[in-house]
Protein backbone atom coordinates (compact mmCIF):
# COMPACT_ATOMS: atom_id res chain seq x y z
CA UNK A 1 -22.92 10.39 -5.10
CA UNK A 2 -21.23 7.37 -6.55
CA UNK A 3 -23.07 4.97 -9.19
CA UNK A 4 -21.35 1.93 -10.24
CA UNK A 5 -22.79 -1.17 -11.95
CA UNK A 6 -20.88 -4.73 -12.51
CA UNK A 7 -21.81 -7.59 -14.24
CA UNK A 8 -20.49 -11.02 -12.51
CA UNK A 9 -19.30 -13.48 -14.04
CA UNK A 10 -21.00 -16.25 -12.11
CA UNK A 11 -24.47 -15.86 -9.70
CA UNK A 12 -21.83 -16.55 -6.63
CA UNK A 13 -18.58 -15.39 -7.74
CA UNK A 14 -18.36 -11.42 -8.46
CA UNK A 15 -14.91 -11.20 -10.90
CA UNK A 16 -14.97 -6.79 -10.09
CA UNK A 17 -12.06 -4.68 -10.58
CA UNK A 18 -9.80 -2.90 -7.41
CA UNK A 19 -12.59 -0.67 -7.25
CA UNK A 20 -15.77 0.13 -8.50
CA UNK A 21 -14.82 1.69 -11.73
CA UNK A 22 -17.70 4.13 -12.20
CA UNK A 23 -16.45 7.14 -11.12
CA UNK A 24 -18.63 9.03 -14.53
CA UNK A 25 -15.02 8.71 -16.44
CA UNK A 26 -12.86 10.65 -14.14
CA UNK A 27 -9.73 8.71 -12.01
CA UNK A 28 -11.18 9.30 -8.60
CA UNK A 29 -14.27 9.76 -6.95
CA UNK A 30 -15.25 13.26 -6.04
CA UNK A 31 -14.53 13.38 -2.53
CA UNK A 32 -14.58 16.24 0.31
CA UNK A 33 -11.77 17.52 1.72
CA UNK A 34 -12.20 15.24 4.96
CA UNK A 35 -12.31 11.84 2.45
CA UNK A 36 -9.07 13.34 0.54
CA UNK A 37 -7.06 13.38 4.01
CA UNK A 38 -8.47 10.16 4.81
CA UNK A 39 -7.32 8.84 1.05
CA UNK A 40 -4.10 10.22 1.14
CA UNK A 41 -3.25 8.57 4.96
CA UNK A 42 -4.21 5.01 2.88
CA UNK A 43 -1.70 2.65 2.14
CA UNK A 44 -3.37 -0.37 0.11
CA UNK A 45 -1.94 -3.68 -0.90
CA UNK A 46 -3.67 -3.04 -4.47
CA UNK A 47 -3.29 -0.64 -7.26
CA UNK A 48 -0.81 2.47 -8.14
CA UNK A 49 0.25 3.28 -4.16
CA UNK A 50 0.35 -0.30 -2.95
CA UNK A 51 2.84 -0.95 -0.45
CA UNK A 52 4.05 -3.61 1.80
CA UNK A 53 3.43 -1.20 4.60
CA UNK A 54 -0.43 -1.27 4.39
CA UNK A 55 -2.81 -0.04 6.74
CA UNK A 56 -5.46 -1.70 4.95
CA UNK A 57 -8.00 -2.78 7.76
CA UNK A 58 -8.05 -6.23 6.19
CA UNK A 59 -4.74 -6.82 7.12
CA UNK A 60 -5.24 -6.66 10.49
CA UNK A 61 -8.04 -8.92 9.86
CA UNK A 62 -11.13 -6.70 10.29
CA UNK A 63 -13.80 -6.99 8.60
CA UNK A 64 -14.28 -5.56 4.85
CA UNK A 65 -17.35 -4.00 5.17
CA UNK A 66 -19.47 -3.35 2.16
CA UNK A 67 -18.65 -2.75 -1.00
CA UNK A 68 -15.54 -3.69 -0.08
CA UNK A 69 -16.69 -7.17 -0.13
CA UNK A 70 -17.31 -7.10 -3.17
CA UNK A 71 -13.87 -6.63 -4.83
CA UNK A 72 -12.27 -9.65 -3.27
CA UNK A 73 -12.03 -12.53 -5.51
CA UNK A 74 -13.59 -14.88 -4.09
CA UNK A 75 -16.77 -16.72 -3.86
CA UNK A 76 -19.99 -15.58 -1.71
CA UNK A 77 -23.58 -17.02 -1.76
CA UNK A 78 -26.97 -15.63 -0.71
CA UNK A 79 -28.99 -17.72 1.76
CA UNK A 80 -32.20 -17.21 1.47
CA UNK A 81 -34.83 -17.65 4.23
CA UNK A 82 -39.12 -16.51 4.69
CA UNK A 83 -37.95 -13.10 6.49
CA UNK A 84 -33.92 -12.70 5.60
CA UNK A 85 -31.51 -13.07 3.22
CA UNK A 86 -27.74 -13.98 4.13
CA UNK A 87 -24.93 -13.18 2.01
CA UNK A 88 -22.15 -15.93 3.10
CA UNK A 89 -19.00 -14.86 1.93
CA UNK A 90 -15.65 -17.06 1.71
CA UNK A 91 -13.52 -14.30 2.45
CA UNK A 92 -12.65 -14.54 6.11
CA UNK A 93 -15.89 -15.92 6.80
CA UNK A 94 -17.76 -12.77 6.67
CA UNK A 95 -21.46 -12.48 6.96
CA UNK A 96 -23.88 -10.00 6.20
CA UNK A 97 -27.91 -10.20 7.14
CA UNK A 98 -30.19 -8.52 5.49
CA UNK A 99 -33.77 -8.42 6.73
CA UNK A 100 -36.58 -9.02 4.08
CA UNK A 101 -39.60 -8.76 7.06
CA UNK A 102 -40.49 -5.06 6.19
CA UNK A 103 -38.22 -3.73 9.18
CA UNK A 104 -37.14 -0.32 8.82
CA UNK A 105 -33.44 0.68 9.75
CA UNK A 106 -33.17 1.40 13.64
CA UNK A 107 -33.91 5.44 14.13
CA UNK A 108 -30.69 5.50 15.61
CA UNK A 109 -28.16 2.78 14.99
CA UNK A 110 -25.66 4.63 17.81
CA UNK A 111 -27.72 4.24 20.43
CA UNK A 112 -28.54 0.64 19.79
CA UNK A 113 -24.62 0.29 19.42
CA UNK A 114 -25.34 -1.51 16.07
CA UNK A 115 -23.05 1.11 14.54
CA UNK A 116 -21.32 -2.07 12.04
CA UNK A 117 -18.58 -3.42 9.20
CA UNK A 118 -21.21 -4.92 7.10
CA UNK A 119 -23.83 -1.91 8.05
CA UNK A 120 -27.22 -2.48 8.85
CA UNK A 121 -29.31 -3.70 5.55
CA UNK A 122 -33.02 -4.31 4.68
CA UNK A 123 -34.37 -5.37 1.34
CA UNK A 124 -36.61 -5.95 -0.67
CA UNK A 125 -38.18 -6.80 -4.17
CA UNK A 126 -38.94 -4.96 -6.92
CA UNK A 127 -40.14 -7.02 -9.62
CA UNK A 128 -36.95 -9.39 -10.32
CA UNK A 129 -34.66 -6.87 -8.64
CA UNK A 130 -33.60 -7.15 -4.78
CA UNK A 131 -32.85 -3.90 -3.76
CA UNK A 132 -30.81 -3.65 -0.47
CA UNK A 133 -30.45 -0.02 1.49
CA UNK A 134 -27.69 -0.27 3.83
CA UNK A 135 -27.04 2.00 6.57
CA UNK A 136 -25.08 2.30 9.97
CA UNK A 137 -21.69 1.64 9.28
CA UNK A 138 -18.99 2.08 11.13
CA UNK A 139 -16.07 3.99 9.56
CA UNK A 140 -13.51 1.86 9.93
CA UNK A 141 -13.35 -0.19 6.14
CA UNK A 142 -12.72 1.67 2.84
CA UNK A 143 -15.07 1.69 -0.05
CA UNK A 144 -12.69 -0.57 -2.02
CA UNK A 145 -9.46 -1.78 -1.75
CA UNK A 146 -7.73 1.04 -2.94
CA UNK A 147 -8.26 2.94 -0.24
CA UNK A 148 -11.58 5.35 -0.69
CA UNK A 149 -13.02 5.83 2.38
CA UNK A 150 -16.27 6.60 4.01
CA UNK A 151 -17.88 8.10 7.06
CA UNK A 152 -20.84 6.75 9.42
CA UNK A 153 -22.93 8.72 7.38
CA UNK A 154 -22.27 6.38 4.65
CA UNK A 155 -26.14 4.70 2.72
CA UNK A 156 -25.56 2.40 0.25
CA UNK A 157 -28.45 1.29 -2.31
CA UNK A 158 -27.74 -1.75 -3.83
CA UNK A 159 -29.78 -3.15 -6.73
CA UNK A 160 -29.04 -7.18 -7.55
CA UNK A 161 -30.88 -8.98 -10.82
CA UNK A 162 -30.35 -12.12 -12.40
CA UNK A 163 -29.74 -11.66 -16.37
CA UNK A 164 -29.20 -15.10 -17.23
CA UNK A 165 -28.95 -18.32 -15.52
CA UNK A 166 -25.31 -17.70 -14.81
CA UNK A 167 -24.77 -13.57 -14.36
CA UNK A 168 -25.74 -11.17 -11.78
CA UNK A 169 -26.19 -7.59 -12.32
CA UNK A 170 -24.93 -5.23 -9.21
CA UNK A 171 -25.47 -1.80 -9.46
CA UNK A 172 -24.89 0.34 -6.34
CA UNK A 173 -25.20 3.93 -5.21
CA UNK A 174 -22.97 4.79 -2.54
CA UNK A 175 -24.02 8.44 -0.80
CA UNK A 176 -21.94 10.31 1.52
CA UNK A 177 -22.33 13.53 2.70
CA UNK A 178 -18.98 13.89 4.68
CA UNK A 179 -17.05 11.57 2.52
């Protein structure tokens, strides 16, 4: 299990490093043998084994997925409605829904071929903290742009606070059992 937490510069723009940086001090992510493979088939635009030869699923204009997101630079808003909240982001247009109406994640996001990029996310409050739980992705994106990747059985937790008028607080837990 991964735990990371970033503080943004901005509420809508999230300044974050290649990736998540909060690996408990060491270089790299533990990772199973399965994720290693994966890792070591990655060729990223970004960091120590960038190449122009990338296989990053960006390039061929796919969707990011989540975290991912996250480390692009540029700027994203939430949209907030009585049973949803929508994160717009200005990277590639992406858009990710997450449902606020007390839904619980679909028993089995396969069947309902809702297997997705951005996952499948409901939230919630607890007191001044939304805290989104994200399931159902597919595994085609990487954690980051350096090229960590994860599995379908990927769950993200993602905690969000304001602690001033102009900062954000993101921590996240990223679990995966095959990754």
């Amino acid at each position: 299990m991964l735990r990371a937490s970033i503080v943004a510069a901005t509420c809508v723009v999230m300044a974050v490093p290649a990736t998540l940086d909060a690996h408990h001090g060491s270089a790299e992510p533990r990772m199973t043998p399965w994720a290693v493979d994966r890792f070591q088939q990655a060729r990223p635009t970004l960091g120590p084994r960038a190449t122009v030869e990338a296989n990053d699923p960006t390039v061929a204009c796919l969707p990011p997925g989540v975290p991912y997101v996250l480390t692009v630079p540029v700027p994203f808003e939430f949209v907030t409605t009585a049973d949803r909240i929508t994160q717009l982001f200005e990277y590639n247009h992406t858009v990710r829904r997450i449902y606020m109406d007390g839904r619980p994640h679909p028993a089995d996001l396969a069947d309902t071929e809702s297997a997705q990029w951005m996952g499948h996310s409901v939230g919630r409050w607890e007191g001044d903290t939304l805290v989104i739980d994200t399931v159902g992705f597919n595994d085609r994106t990487w954690l980051d742009r350096l090229g960590h990747p994860h599995s379908t059985s990927l769950h993200l937790v993602e905690r969000v606070r304001r602690t001033d008028a102009r900062t954000l607080q993101y921590d996240i837990t990223v679990d995966d059992p095959v990754a």
